[in-house]
N, C-alpha and C. Protein backbone atom coordinates (compact mmCIF):
# COMPACT_ATOMS: atom_id res chain seq x y z
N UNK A 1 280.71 -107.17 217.36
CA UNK A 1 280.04 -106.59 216.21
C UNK A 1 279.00 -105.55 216.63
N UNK A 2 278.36 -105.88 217.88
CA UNK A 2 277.27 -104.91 217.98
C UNK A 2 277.76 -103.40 218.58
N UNK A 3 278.73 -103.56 218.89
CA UNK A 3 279.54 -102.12 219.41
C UNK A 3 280.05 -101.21 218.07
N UNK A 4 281.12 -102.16 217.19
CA UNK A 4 281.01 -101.29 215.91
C UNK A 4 279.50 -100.73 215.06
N UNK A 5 278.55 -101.31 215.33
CA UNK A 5 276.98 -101.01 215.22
C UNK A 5 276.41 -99.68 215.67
N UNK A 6 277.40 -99.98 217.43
CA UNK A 6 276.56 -98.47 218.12
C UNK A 6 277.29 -97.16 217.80
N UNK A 7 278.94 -97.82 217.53
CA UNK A 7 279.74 -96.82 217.38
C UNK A 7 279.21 -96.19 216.26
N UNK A 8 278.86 -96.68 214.62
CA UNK A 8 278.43 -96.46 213.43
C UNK A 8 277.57 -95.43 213.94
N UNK A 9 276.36 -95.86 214.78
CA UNK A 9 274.84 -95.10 214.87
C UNK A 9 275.39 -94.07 215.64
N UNK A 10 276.16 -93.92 216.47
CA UNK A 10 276.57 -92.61 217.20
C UNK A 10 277.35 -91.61 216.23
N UNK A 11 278.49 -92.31 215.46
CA UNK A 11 278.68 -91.31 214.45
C UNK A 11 277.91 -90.84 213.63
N UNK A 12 276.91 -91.35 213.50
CA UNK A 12 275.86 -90.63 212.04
C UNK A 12 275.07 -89.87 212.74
N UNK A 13 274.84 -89.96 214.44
CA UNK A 13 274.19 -89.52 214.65
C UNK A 13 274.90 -87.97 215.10
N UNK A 14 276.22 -87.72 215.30
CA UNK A 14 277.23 -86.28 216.13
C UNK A 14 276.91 -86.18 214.07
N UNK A 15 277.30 -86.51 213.18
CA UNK A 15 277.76 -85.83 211.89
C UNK A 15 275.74 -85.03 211.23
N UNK A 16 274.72 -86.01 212.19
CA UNK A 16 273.53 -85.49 211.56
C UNK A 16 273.20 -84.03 212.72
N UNK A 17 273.72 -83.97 213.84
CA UNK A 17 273.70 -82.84 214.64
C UNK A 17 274.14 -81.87 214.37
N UNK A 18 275.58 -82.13 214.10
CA UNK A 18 276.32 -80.92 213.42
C UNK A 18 275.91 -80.27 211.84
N UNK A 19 275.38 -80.72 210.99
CA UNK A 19 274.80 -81.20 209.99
C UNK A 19 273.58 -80.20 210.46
N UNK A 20 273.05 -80.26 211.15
CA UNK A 20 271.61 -79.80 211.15
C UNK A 20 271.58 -78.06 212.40
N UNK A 21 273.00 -78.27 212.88
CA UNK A 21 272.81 -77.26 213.57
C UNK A 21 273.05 -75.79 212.51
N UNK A 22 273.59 -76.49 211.86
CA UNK A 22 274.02 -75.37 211.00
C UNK A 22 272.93 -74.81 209.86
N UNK A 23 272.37 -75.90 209.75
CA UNK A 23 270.60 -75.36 208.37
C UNK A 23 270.49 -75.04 209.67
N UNK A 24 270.09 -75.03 210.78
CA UNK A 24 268.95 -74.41 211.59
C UNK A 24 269.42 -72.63 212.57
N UNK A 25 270.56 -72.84 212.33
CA UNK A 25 271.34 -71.14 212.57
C UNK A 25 270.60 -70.52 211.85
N UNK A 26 270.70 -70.98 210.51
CA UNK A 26 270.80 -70.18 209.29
C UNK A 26 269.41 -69.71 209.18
N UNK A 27 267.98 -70.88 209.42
CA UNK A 27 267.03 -69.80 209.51
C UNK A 27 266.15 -69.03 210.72
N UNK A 28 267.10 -69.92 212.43
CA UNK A 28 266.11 -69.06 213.42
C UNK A 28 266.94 -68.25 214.16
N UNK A 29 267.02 -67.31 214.19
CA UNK A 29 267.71 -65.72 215.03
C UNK A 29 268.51 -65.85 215.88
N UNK A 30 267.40 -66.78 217.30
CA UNK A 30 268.06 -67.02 218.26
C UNK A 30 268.67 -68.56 218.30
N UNK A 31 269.57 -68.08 219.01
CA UNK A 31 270.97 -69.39 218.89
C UNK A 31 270.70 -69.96 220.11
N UNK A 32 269.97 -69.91 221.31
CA UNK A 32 269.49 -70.83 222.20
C UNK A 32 268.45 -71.79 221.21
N UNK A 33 267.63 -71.31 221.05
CA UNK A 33 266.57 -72.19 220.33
C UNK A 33 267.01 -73.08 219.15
N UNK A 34 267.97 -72.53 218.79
CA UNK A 34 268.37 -73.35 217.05
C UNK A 34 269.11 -74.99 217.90
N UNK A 35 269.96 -74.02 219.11
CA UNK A 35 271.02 -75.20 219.75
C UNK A 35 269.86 -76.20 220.41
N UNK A 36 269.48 -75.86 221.41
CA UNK A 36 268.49 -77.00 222.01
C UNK A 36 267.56 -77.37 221.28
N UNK A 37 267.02 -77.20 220.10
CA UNK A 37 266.13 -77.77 218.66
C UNK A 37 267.10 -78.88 218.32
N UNK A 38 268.20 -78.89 217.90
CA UNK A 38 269.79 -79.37 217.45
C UNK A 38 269.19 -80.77 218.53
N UNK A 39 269.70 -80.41 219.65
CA UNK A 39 269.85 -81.27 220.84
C UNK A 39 268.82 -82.10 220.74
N UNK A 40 267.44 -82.02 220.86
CA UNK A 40 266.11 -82.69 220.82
C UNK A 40 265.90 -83.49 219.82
N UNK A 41 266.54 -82.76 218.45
CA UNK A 41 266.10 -83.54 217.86
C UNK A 41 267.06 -84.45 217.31
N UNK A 42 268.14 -84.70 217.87
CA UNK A 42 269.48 -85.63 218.24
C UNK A 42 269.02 -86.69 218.80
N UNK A 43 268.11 -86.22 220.07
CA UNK A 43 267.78 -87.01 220.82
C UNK A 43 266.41 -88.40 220.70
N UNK A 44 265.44 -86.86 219.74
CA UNK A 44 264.26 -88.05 219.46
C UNK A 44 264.56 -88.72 218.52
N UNK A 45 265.28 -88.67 217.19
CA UNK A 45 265.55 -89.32 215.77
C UNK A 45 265.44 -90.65 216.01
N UNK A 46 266.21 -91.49 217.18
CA UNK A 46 266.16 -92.95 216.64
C UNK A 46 264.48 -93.04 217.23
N UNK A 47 264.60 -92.14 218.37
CA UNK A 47 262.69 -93.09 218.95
C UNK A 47 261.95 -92.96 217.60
N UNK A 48 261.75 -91.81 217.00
CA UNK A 48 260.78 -91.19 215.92
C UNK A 48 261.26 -92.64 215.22
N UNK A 49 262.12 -92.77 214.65
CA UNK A 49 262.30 -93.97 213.33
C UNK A 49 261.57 -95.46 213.47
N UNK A 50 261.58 -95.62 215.16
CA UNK A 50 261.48 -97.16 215.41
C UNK A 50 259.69 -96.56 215.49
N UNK A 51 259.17 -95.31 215.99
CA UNK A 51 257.58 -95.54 216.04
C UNK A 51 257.28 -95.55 214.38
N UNK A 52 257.96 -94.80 213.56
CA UNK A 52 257.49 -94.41 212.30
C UNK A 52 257.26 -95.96 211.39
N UNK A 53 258.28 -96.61 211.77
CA UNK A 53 258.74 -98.05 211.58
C UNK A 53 257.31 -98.90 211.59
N UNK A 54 256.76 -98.74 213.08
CA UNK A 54 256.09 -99.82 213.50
C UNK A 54 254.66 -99.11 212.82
N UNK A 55 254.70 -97.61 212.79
CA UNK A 55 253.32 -97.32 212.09
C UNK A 55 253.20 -97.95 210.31
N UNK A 56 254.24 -97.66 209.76
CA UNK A 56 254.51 -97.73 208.54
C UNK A 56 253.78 -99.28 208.05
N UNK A 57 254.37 -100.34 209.22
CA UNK A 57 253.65 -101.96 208.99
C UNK A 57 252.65 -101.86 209.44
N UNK A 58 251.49 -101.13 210.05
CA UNK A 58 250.40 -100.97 210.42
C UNK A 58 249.53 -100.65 209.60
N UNK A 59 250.17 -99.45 208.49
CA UNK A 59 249.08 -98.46 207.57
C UNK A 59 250.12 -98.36 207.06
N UNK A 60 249.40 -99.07 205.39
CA UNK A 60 250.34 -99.38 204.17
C UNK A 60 250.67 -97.95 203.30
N UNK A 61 249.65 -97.28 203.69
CA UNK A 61 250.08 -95.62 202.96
C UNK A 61 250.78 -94.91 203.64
N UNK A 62 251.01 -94.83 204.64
CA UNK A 62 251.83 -94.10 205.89
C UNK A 62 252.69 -93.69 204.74
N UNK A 63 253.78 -93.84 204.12
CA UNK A 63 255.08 -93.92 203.50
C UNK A 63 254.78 -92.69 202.81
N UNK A 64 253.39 -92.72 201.96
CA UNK A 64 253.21 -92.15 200.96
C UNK A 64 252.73 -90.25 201.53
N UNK A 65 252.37 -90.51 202.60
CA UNK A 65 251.63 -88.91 203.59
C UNK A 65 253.08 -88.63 204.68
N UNK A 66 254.10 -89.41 204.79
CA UNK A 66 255.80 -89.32 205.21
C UNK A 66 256.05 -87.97 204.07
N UNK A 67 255.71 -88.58 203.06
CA UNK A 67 256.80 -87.90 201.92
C UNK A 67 256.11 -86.81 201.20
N UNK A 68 254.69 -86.76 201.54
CA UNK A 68 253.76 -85.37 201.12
C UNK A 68 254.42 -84.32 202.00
N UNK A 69 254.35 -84.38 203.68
CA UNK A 69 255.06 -84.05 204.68
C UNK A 69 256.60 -83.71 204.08
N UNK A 70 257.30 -84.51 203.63
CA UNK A 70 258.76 -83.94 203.47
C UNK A 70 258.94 -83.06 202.56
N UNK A 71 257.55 -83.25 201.09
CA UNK A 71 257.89 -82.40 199.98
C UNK A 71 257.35 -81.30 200.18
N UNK A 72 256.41 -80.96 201.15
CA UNK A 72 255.70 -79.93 201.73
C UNK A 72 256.49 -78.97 203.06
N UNK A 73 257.73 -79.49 203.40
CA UNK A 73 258.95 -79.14 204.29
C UNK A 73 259.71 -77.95 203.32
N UNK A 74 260.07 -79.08 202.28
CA UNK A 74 261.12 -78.18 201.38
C UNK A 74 260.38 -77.17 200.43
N UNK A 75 258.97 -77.60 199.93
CA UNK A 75 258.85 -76.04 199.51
C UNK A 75 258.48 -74.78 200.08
N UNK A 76 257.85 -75.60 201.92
CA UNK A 76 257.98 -74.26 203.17
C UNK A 76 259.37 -73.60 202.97
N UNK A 77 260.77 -74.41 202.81
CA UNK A 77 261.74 -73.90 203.10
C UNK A 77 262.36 -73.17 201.34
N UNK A 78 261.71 -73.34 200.73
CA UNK A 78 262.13 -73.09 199.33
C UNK A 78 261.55 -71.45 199.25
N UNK A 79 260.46 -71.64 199.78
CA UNK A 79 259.81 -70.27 199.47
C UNK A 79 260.03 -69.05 200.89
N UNK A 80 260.53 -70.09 201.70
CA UNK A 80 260.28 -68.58 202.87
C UNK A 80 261.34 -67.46 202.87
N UNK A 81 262.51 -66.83 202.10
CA UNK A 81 262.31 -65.72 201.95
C UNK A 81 261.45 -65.07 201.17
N UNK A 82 260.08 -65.48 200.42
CA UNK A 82 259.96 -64.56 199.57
C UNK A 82 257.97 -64.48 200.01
N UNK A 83 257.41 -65.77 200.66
CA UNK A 83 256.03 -66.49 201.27
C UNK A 83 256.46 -66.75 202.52
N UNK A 84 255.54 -66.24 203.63
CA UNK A 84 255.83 -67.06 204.83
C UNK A 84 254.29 -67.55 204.93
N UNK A 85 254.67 -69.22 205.41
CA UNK A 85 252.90 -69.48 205.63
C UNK A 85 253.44 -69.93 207.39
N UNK A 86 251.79 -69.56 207.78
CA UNK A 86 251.43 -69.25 209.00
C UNK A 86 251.56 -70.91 210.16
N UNK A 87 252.24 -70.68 210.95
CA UNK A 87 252.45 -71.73 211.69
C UNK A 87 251.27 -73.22 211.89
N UNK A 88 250.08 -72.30 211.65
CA UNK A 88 248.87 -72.88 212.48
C UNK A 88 248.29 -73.97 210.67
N UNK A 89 248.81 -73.12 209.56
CA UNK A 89 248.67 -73.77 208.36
C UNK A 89 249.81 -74.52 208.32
N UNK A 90 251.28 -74.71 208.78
CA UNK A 90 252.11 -75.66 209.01
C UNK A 90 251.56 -76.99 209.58
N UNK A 91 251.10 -76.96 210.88
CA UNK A 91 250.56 -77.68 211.38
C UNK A 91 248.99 -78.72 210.53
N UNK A 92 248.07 -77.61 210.70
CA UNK A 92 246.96 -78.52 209.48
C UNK A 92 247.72 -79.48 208.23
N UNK A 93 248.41 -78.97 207.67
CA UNK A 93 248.85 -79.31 206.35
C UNK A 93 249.17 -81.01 207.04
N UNK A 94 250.50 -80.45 208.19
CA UNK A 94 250.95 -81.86 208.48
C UNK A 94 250.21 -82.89 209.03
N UNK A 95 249.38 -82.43 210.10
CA UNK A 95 248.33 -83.25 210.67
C UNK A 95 247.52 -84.30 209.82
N UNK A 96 246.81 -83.08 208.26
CA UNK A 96 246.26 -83.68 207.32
C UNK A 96 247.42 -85.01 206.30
N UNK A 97 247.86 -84.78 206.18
CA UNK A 97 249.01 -85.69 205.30
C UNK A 97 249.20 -86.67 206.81
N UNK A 98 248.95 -87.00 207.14
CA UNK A 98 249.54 -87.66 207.79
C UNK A 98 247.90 -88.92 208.48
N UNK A 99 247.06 -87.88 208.82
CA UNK A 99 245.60 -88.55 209.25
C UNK A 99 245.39 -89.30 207.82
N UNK A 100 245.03 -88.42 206.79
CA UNK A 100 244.57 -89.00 205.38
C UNK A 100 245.36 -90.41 204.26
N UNK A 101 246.35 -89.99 204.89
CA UNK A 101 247.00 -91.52 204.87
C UNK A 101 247.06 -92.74 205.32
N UNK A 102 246.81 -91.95 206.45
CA UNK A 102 246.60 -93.35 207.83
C UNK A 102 244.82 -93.85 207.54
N UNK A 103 243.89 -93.38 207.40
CA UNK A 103 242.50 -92.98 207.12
C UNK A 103 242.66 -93.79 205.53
N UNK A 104 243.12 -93.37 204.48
CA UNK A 104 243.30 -94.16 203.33
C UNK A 104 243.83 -95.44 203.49
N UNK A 105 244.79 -95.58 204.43
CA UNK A 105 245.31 -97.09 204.72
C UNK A 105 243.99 -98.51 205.29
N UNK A 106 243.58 -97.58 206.27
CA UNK A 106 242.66 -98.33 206.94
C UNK A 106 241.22 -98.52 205.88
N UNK A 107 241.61 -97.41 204.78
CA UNK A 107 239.96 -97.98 203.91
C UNK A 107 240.36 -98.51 203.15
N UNK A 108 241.61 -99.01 202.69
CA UNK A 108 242.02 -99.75 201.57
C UNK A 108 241.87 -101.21 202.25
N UNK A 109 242.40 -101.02 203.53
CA UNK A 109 242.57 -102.69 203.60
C UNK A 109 240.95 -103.23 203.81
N UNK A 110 239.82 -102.54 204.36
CA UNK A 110 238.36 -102.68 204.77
C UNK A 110 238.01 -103.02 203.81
N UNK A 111 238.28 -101.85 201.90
CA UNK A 111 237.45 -102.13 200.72
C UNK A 111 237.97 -104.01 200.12
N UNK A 112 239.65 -104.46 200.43
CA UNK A 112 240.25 -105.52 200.06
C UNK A 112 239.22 -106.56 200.47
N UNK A 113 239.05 -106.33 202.38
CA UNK A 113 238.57 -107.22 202.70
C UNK A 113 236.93 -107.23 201.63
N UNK A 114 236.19 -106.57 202.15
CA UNK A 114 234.98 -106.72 201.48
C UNK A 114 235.07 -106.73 200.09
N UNK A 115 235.94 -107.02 198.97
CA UNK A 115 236.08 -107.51 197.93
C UNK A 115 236.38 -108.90 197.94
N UNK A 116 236.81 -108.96 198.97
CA UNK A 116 237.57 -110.69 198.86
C UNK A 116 236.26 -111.56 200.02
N UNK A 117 235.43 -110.64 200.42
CA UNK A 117 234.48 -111.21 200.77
C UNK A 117 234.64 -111.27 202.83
N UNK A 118 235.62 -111.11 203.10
CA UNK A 118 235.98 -111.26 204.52
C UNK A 118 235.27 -110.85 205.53
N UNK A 119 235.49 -110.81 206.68
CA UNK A 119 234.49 -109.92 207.44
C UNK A 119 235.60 -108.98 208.17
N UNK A 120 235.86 -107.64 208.23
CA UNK A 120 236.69 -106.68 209.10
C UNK A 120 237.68 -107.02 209.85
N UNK A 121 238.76 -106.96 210.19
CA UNK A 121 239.19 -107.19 211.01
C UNK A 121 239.34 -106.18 212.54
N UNK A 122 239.72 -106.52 213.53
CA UNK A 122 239.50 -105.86 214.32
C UNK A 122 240.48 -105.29 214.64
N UNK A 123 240.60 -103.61 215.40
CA UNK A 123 242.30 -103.34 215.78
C UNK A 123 243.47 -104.09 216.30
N UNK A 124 242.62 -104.63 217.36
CA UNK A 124 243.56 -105.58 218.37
C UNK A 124 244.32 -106.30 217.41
N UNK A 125 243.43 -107.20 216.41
CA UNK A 125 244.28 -108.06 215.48
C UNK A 125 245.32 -107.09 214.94
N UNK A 126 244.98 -106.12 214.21
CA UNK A 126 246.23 -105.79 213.84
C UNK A 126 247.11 -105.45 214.34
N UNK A 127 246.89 -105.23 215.81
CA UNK A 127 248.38 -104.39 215.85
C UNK A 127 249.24 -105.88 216.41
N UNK A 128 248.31 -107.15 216.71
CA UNK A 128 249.06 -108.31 216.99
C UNK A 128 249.68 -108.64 216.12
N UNK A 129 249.26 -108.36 214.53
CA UNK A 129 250.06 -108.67 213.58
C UNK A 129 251.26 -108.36 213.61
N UNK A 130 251.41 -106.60 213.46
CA UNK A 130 252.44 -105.76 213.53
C UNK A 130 253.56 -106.08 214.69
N UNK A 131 252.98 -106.55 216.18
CA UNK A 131 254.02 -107.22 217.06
C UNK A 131 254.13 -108.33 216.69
N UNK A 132 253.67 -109.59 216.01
CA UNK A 132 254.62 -110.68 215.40
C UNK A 132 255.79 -110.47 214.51
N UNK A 133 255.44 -109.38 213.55
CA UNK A 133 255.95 -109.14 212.74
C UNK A 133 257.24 -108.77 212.74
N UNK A 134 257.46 -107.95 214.41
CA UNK A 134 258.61 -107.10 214.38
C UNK A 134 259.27 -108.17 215.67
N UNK A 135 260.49 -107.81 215.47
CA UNK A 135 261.24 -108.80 216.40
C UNK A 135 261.80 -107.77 217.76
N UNK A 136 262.37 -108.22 218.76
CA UNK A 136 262.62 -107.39 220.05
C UNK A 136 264.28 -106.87 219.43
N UNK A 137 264.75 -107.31 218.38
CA UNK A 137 266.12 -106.42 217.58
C UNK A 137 266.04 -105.11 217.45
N UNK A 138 264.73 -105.02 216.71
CA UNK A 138 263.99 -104.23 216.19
C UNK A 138 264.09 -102.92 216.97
N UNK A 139 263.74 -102.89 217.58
CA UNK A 139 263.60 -101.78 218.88
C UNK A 139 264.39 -101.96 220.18
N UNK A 140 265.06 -100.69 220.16
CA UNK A 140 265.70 -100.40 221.94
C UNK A 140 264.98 -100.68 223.04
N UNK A 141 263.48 -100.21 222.46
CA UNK A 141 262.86 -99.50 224.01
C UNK A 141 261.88 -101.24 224.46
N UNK A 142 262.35 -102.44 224.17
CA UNK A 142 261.85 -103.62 224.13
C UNK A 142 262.43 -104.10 225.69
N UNK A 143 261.33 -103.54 227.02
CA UNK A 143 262.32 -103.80 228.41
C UNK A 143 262.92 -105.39 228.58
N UNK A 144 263.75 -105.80 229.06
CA UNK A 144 264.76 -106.87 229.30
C UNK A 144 264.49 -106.82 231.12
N UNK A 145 264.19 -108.52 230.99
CA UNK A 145 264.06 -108.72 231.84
C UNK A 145 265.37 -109.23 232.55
N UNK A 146 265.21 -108.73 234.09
CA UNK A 146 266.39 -108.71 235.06
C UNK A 146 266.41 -109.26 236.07
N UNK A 147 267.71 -110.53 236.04
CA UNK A 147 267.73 -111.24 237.43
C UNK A 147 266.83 -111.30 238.64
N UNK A 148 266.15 -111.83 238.72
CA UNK A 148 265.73 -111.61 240.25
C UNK A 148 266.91 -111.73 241.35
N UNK A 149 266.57 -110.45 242.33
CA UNK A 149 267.87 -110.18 243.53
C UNK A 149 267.85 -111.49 244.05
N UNK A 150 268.40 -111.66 244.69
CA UNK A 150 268.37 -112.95 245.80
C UNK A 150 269.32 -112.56 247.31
């Protein structure tokens, strides 16, 4: 079963390459850069999903500054023949959607606690939470331990 699994994730993953090489011809010039963009980002997709994953159970708004980020993608791409905005405002925009969420997450759960009377919790705790939470399925990059030689 787990091979028809990898086979599945490898096909979605050649049909999301091909898939993406082609939006990305279409808006950068050079065809080295569009191809090895293609390639990279073939390559990072599953890591990106399993960190996005583990942030997402960390900081309960994450989801919500994901999708400011995505709707803020497509109207970069909606408008650029007619607006180009400046790389360095690409970047802020995303940085911000993305801090202010994470930043809103962490004051929501602080204001809960001090409504419910608690005292803070500390990072460490949480992110112990977040590793109970998630199982070693969960993630590839979970090292496996190996025979000792003899």
């Amino acid at each position: 079963m787990l091979f028809l699994v990898v086979c599945c994730l490898e096909i979605s993953d050649l049909i999301f390459a091909v898939d993406s090489v082609s939006a990305i011809v279409a808006q950068v010039n050079d065809l080295f850069l569009a191809y090895s963009s293609a390639v990279f980002a073939m390559l990072g997709l599953r890591a990106t999903f399993f960190i996005i994953d583990v942030l997402v159970h960390m900081f309960e708004l994450l989801k919500y500054g994901v999708s400011a980020v995505l709707v803020f993608i497509g109207v970069k791409l909606i408008l650029a023949h007619h607006y180009t905005i400046e790389p360095h405002t690409v970047v802020c925009v995303l940085i911000g959607c993305i801090g202010a969420s994470m930043l809103a997450s962490v004051m929501k759960v602080e204001m809960e606690k001090k409504m419910q009377g608690q005292a803070p919790e500390d990072v460490a705790k949480r992110i112990e939470q977040v590793k109970e939470r998630t199982t070693p399925l969960t993630s590839p990059f979970v090292p496996v331990a190996l025979p000792a030689a003899q």
